[in-house]
Protein backbone atom coordinates (compact mmCIF):
# COMPACT_ATOMS: atom_id res chain seq x y z
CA UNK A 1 119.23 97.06 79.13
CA UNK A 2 118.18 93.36 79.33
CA UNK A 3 115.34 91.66 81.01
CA UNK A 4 117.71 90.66 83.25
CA UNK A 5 119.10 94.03 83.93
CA UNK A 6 115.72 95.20 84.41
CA UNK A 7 114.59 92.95 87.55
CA UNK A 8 118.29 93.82 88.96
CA UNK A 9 117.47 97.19 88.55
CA UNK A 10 114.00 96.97 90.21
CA UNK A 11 115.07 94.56 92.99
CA UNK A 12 117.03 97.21 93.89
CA UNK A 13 114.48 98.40 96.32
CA UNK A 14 115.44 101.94 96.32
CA UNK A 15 114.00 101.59 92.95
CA UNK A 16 111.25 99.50 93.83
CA UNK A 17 110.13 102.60 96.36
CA UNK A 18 110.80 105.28 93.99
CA UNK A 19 108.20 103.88 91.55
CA UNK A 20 105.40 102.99 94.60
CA UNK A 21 105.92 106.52 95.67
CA UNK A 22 105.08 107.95 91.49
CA UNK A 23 101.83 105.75 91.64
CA UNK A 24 100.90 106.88 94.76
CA UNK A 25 101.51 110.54 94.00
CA UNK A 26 100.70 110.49 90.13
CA UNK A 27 97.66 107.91 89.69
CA UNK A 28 93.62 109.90 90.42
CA UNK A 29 92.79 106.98 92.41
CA UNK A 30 95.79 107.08 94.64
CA UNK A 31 95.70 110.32 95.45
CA UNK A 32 91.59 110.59 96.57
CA UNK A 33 92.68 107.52 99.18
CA UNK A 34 92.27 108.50 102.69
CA UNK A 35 95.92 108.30 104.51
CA UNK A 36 95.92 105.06 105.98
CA UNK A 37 94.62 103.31 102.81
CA UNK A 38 96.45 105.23 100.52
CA UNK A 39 99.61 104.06 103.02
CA UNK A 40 98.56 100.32 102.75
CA UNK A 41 98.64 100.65 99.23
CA UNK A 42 102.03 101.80 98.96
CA UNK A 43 103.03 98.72 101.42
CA UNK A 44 101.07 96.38 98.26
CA UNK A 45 103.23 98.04 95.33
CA UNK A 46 106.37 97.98 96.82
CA UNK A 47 105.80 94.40 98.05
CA UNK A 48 104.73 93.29 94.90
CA UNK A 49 107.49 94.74 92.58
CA UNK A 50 110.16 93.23 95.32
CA UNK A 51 108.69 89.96 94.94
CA UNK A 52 108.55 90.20 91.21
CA UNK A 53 112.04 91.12 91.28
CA UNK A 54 112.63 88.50 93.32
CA UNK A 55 111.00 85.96 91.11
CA UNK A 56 112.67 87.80 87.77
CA UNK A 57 116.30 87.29 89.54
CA UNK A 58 115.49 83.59 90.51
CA UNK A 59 113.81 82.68 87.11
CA UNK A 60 117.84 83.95 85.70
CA UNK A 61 119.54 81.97 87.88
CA UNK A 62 120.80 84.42 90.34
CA UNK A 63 119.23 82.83 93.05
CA UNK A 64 119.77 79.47 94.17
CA UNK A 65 116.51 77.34 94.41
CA UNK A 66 115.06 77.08 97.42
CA UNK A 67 114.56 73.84 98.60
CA UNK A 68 111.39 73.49 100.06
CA UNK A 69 108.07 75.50 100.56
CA UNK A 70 108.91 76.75 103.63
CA UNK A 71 111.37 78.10 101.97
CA UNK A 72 109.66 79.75 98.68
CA UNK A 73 107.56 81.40 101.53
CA UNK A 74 110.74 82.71 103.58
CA UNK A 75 112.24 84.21 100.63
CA UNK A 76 108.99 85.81 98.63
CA UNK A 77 108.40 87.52 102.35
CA UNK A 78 111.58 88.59 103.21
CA UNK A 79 111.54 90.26 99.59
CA UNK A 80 108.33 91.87 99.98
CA UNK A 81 109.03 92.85 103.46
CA UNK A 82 112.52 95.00 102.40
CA UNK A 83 111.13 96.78 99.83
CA UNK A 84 108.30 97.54 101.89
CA UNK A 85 111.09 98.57 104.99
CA UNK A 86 112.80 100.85 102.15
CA UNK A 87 110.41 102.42 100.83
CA UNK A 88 109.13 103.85 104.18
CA UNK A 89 112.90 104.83 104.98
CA UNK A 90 113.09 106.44 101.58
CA UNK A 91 109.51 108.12 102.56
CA UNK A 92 111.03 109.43 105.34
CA UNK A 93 114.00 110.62 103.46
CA UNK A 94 112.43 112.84 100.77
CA UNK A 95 109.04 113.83 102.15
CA UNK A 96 109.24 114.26 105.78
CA UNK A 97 112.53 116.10 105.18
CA UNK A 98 110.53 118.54 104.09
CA UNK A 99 108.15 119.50 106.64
């Protein structure tokens, strides 16, 4: 697997979820966070590894560039915002499933 691979395979936000939802679970300092904190900082990891994604996939070429800033800021939200949508469907999915 390439570098490239790699920020395909973590755009994927499925992906992107799947590892917020490890740190949250896994990590000491996750875990002692109250659950509205502890839910705002799943909303910061999977933002940040859709926009890093994001920025991996445009730094190959497999974005077009976008033109102005309005549009840098258009795109870097609408990353962080889907993997931050699909990672609280995929919540929903495997935990409250559960109960």
């Amino acid at each position: 697997m390439g570098l490239q691979d790699l920020f395909v395979w973590v755009g994927s936000e499925s992906i992107a979820l799947t590892i917020a939802y490890q740190i949250i679970e896994r990590w000491p300092w996750a875990v002692a966070l109250e659950k509205w904190p502890r839910q705002l900082v799943s909303f910061a990891i999977a933002a940040s590894l859709g926009i890093l994604a994001w920025v991996g996939r445009y730094a190959y070429g497999m974005y077009p560039n976008p033109g102005t800033v309005l549009a840098w800021v258009d795109a870097l939200v609408a990353a962080g915002m889907t993997a931050i949508a699909l990672s609280q469907a995929g919540y929903g999915i495997k935990v409250l499933r559960k109960k």
